[in-house]
N, C-alpha and C. Protein backbone atom coordinates (compact mmCIF):
# COMPACT_ATOMS: atom_id res chain seq x y z
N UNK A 1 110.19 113.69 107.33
CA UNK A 1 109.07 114.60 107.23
C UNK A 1 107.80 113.88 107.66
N UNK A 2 107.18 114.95 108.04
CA UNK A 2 105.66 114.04 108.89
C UNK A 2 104.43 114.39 108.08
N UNK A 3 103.39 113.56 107.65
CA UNK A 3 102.28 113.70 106.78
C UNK A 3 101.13 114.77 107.56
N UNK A 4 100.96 115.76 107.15
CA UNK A 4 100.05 116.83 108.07
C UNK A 4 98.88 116.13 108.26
N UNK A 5 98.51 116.44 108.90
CA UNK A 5 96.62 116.28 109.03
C UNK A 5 96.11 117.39 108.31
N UNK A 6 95.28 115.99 107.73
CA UNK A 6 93.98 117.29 106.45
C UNK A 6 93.22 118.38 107.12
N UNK A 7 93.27 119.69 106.96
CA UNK A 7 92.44 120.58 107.43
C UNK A 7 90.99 119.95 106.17
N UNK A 8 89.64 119.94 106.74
CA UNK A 8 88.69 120.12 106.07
C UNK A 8 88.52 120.94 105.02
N UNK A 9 88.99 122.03 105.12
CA UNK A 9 89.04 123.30 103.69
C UNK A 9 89.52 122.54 102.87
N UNK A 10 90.70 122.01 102.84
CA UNK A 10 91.48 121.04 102.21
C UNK A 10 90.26 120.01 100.95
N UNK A 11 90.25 119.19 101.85
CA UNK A 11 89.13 118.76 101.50
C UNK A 11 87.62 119.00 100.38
N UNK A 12 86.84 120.08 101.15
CA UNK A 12 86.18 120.88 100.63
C UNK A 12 86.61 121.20 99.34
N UNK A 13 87.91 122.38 98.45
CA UNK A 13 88.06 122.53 97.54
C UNK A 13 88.59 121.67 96.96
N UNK A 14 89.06 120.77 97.43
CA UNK A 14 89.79 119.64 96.38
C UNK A 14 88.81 118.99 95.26
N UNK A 15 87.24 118.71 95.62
CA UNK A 15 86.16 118.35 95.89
C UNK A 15 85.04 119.36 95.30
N UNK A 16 85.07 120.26 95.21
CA UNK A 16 84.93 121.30 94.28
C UNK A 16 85.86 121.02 92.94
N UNK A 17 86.88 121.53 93.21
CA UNK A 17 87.63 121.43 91.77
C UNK A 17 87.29 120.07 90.81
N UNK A 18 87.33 119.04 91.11
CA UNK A 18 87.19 118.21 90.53
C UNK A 18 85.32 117.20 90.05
N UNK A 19 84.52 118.06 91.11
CA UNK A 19 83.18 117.23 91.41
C UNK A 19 81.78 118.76 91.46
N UNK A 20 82.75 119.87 91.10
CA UNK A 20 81.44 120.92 90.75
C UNK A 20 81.39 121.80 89.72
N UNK A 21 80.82 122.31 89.53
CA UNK A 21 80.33 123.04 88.24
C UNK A 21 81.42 123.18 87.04
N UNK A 22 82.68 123.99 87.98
CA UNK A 22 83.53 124.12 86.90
C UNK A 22 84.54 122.94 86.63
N UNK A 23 84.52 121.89 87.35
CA UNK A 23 85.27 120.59 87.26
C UNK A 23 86.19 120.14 86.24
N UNK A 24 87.08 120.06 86.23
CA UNK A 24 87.92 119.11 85.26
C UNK A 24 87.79 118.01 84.74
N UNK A 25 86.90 117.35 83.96
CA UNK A 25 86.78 116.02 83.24
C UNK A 25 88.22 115.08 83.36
N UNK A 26 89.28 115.84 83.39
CA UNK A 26 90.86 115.37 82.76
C UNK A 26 91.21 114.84 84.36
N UNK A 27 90.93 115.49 85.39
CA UNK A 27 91.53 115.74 86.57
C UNK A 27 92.38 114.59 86.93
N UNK A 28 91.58 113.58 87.23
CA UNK A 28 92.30 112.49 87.30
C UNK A 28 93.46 111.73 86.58
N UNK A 29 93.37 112.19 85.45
CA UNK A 29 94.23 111.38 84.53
C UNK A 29 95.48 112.70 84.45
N UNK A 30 95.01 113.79 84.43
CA UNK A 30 96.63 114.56 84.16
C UNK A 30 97.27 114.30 85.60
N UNK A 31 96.49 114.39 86.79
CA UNK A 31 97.27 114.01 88.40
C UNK A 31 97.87 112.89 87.83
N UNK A 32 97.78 111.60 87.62
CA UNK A 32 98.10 110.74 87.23
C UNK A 32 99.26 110.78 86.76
N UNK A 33 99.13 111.30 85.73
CA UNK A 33 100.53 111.66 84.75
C UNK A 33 101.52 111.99 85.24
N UNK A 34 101.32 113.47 86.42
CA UNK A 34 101.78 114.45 87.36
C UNK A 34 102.69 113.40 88.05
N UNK A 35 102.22 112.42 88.61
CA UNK A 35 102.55 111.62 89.45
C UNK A 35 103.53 110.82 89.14
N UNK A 36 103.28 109.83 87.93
CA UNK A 36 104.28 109.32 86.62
C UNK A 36 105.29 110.06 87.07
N UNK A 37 105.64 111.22 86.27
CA UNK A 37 106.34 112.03 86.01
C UNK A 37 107.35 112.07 87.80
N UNK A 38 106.66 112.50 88.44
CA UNK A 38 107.66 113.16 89.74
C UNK A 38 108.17 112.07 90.11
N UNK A 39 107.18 110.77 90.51
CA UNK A 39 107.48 109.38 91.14
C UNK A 39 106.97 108.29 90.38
N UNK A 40 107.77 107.85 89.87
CA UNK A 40 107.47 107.26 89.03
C UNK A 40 106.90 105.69 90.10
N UNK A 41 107.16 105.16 90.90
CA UNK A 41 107.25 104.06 91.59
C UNK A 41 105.76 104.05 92.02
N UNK A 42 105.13 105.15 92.88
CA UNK A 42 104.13 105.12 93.08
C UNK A 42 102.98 105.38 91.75
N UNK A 43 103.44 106.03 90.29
CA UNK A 43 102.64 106.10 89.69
C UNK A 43 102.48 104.45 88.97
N UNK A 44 103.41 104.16 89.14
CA UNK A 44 103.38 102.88 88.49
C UNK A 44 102.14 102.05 89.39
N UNK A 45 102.67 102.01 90.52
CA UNK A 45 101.62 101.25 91.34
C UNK A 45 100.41 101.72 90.94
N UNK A 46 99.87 102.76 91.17
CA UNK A 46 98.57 103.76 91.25
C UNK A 46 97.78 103.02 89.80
N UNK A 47 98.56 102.77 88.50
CA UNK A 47 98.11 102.19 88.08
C UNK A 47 97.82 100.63 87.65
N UNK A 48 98.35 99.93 88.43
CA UNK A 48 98.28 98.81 88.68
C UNK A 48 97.20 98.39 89.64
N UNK A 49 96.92 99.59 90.46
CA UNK A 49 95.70 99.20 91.36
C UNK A 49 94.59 99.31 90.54
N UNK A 50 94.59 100.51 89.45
CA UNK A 50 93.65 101.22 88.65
C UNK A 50 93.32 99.93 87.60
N UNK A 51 94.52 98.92 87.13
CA UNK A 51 94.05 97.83 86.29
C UNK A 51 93.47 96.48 87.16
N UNK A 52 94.19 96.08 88.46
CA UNK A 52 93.62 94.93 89.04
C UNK A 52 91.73 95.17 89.64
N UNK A 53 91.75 96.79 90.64
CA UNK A 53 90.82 97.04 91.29
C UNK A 53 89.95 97.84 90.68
N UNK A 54 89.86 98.80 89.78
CA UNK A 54 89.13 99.68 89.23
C UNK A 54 89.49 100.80 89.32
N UNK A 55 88.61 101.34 88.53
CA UNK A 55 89.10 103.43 88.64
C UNK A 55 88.72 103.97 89.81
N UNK A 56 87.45 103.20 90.61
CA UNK A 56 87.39 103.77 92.28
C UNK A 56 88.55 103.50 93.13
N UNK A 57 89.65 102.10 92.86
CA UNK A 57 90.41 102.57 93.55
C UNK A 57 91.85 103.60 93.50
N UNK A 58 91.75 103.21 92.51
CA UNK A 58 92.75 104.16 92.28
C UNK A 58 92.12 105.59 92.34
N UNK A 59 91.19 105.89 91.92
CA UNK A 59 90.92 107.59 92.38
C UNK A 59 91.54 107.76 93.74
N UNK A 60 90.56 106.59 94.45
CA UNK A 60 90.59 106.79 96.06
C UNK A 60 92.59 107.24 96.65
N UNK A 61 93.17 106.49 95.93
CA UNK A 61 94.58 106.94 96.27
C UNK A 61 95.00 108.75 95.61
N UNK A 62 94.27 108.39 94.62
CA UNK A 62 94.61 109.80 93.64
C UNK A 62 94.04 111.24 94.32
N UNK A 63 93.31 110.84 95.13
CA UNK A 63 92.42 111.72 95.89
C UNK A 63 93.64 111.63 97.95
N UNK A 64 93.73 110.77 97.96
CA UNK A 64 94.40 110.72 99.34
C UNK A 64 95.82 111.63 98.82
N UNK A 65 96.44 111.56 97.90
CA UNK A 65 97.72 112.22 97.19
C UNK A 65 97.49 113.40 97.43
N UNK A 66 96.49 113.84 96.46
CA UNK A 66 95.94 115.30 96.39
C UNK A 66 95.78 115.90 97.80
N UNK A 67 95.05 115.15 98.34
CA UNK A 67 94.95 115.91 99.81
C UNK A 67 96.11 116.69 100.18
N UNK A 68 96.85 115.24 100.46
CA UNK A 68 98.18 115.24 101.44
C UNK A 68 98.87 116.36 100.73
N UNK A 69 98.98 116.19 99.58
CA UNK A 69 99.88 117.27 98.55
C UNK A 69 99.55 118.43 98.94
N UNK A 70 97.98 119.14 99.26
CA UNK A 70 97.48 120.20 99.03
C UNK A 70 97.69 120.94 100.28
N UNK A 71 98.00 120.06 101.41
CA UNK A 71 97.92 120.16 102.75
C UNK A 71 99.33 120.58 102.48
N UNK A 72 100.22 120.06 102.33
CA UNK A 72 101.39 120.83 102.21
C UNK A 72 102.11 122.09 102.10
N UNK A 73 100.96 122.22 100.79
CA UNK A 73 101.11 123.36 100.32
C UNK A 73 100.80 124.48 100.94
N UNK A 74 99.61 124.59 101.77
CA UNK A 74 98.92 125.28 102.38
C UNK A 74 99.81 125.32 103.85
N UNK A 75 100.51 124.53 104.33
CA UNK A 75 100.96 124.73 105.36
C UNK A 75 102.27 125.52 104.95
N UNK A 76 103.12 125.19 103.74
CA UNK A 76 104.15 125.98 103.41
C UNK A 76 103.89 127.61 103.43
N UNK A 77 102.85 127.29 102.55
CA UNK A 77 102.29 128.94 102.37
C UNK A 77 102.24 129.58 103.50
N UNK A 78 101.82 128.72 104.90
CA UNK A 78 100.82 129.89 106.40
C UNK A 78 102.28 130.31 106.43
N UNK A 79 103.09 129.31 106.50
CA UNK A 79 104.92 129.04 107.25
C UNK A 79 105.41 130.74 106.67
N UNK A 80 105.45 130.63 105.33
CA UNK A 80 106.07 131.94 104.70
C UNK A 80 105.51 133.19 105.40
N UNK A 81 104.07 133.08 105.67
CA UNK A 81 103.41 134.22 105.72
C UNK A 81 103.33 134.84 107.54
N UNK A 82 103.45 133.95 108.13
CA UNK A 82 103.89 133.87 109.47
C UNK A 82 105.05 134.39 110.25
């Protein structure tokens, strides 16, 4: 399987959800969990970066996830509707 390229919309609401008005305080930490849970290998890492480098880096992955994830989704969805 091939990693899509981020459409900007993508982007945009991801970025919203988490950084405007109605935002999730949790966001990060239940993705986190989310992540644990499905893959555990990469959540493990994710937080290992989060203890050596800080919570910026690890967002920064937690946020590249989300993308890619969201992009997925959105492309599954056009696929069905197409």
């Amino acid at each position: 399987m091939k990693i899509p390229p981020i459409d900007v919309g993508i982007i945009s609401s991801i970025l919203v959800d988490i950084d405007g008005p109605q935002a999730d305080p949790t966001w990060a930490h239940s993705l986190l969990i989310r992540i644990q849970i499905a893959d555990p290998v990469l959540g493990e890492y994710i937080k290992m970066v989060r203890e050596k480098y800080g919570e910026h880096a690890a967002l920064t992955g937690l946020l590249v996830y989300r993308f890619i994830e969201s992009q997925m989704e959105a492309d599954e969805l056009k696929e069905l509707f197409t």
